[in-house]
Protein backbone atom coordinates (compact mmCIF):
# COMPACT_ATOMS: atom_id res chain seq x y z
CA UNK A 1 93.67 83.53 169.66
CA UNK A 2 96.26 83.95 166.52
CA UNK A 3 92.72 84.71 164.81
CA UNK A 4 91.48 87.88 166.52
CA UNK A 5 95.39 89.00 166.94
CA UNK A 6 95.43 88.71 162.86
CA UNK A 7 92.23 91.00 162.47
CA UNK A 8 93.62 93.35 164.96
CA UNK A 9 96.50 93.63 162.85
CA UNK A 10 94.94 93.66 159.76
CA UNK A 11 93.02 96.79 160.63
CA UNK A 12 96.04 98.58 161.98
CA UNK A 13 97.50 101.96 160.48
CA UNK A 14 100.73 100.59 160.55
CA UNK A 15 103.14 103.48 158.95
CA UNK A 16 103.85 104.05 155.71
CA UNK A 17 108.02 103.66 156.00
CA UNK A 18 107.47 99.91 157.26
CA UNK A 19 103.92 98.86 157.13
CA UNK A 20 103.87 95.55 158.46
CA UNK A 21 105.49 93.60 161.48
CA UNK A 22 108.84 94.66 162.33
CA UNK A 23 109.89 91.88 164.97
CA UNK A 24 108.30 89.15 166.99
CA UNK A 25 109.19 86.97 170.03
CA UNK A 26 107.64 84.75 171.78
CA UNK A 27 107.97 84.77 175.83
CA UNK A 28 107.89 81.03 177.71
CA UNK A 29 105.65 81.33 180.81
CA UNK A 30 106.31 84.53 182.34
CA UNK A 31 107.89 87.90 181.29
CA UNK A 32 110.95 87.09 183.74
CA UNK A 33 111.85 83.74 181.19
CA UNK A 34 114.48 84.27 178.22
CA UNK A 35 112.52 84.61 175.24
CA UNK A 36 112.35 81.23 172.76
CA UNK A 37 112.50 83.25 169.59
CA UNK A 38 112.74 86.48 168.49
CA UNK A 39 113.12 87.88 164.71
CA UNK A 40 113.85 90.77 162.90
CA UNK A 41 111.83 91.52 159.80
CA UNK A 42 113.37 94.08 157.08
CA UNK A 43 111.61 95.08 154.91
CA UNK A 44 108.48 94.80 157.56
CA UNK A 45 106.53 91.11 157.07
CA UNK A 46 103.12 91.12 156.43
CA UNK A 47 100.64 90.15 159.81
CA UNK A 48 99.82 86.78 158.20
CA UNK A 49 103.38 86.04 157.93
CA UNK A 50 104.40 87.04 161.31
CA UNK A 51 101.72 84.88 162.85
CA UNK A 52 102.56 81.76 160.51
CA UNK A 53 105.98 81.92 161.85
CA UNK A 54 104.38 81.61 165.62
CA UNK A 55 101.48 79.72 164.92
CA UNK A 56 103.29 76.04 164.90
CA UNK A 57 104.56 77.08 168.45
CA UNK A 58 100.99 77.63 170.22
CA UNK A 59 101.27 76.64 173.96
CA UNK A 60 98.78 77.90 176.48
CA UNK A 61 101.95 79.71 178.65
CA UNK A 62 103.58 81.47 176.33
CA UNK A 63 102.82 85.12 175.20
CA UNK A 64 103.81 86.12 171.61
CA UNK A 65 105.09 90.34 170.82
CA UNK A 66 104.87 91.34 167.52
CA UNK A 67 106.35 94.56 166.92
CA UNK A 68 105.09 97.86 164.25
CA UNK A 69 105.17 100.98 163.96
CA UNK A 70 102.29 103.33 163.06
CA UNK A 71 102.83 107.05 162.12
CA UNK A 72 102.29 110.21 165.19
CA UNK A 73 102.29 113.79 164.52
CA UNK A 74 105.11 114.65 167.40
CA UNK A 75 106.59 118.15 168.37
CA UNK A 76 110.00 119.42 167.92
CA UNK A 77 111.68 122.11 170.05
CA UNK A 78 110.86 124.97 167.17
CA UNK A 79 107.73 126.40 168.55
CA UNK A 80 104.33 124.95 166.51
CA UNK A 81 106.81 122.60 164.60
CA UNK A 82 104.99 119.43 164.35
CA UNK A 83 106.74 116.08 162.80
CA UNK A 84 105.32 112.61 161.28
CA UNK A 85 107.41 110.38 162.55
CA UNK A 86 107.00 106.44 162.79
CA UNK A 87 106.41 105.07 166.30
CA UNK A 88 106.48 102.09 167.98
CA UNK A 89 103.62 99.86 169.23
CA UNK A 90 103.53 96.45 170.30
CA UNK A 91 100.76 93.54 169.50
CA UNK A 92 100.91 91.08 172.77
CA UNK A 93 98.99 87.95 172.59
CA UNK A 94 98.56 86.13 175.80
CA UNK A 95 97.98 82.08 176.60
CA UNK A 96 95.40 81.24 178.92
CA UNK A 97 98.42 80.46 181.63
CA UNK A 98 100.88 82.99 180.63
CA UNK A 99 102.27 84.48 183.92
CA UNK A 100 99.57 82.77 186.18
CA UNK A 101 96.63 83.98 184.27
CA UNK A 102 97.61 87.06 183.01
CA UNK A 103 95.18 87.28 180.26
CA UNK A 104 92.18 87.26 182.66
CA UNK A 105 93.07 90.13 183.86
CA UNK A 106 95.35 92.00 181.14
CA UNK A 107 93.27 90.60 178.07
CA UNK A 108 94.81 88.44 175.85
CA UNK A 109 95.26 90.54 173.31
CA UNK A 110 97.06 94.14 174.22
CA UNK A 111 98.03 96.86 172.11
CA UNK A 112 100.69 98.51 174.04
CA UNK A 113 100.96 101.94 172.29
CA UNK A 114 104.13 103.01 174.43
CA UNK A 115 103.58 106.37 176.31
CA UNK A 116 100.19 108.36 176.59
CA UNK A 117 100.31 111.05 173.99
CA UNK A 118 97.40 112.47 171.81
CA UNK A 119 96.62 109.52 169.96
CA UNK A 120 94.41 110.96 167.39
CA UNK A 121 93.81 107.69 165.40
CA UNK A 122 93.47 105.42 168.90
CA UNK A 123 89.30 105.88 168.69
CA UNK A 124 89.15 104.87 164.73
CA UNK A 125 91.11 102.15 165.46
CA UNK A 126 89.38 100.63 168.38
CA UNK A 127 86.16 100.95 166.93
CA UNK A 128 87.13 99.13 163.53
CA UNK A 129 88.93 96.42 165.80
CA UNK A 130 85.91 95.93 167.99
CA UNK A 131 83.74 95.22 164.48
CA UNK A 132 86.32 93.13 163.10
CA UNK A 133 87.57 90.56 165.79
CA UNK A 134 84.38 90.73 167.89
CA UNK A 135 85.58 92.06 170.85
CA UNK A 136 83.46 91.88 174.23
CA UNK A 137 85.29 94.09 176.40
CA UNK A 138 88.11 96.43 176.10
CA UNK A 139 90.52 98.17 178.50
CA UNK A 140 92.27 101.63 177.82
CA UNK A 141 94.90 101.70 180.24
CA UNK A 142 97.89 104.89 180.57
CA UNK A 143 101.23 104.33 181.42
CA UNK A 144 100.57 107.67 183.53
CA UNK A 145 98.04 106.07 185.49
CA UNK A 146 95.42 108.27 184.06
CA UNK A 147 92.08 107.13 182.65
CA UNK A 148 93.07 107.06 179.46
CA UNK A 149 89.43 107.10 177.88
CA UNK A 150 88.54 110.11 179.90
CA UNK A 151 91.85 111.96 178.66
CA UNK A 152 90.59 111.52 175.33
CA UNK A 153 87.22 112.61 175.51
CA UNK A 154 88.69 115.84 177.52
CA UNK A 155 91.21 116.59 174.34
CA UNK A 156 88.39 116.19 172.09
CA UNK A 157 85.97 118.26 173.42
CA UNK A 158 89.02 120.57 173.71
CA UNK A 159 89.30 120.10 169.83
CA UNK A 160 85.85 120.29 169.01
C-alpha cells in the first residue's frame, strides 16, 4: 500500500514554497482513536522520507495522513484579483481494517483536496496517478455533495 501512496506522491504538484510532506500521523483503528504519531516536517520532507518514517509501523487498522500543500490560483476581495497561494491537501492511506473496512468503500488511498473549488490541475493529476500506481478505479467525491467529475466537465466546457 506504502507503494502506490509513494507514486501518488511522487507525481504530485506539491507547491513550490514547501514541496514535499509537511506532517504525517498515523491514526490506530478508527478516526475517533488518539493518533500514535504525528510529525512536523520544516523544511517539507521528501515522500520517500515521510513514508520510511511510517513504513516500520504497518498494521492492517491503522490509517496513515501525510500532509502538503500544492499551489491554487484563489480570489481576493479586489474585483478580478487573483492570488497563488499554497493550499492544503491531505494523502490518507487506509489498512484493510481501518474503521471496519473503510478502505472498501473509501479506497485506500484518498487525496482529500479540502473544499471543492476550480481545481484546474485535479484532471492532470489523476490521469498521471492512474498511469503511475495502476489504479483500477477512482472516486471524485465533493465536500458539497456535488458530483464532482460532472462540475468539472461543466467548468471546462465553460472554459473551452
Amino acid at each position: 500500500m506504502f507503494m502506490r501512496a509513494l507514486a501518488v506522491m511522487r507525481d504530485f504538484p506539491f507547491a513550490q514554497s514547501a514541496p514535499g510532506i509537511t506532517a504525517l500521523s498515523l491514526h490506530p483503528v478508527s478516526w475517533t482513536e488518539a493518533t500514535i504519531l504525528e510529525e512536523q516536517f520544516a523544511p517539507a520532507a521528501r515522500p520517500e522520507e515521510a513514508v520510511a518514517i511510517v513504513s516500520g509501523l504497518v498494521h492492517e487498522d491503522y490509517a496513515y495522513v501525510f500532509e502538503a500543500n500544492w499551489e491554487l490560483w484563489s480570489p481576493r476581495q479586489a474585483p478580478a484579483e487573483w492570488v497563488l497561494e499554497p493550499a492544503l491537501v491531505r494523502f490518507i492511506v487506509r489498512g484493510e481494517e481501518f474503521a471496519e473496512g473503510e478502505a472498501k468503500t473509501q479506497g485506500d488511498i484518498e487525496i482529500d483536496f479540502g473544499l471543492d473549488a476550480p481545481l484546474k490541475v485535479l484532471v492532470d493529476f489523476i490521469n498521471r496517478v492512474e498511469k503511475s500506481a495502476g489504479t483500477n478505479a477512482r472516486l471524485l467525491w465533493s465536500e458539497s455533495g456535488e458530483n464532482l467529475a460532472q462540475k468539472l466537465v461543466s467548468r471546462l466546457q465553460r472554459v473551452q
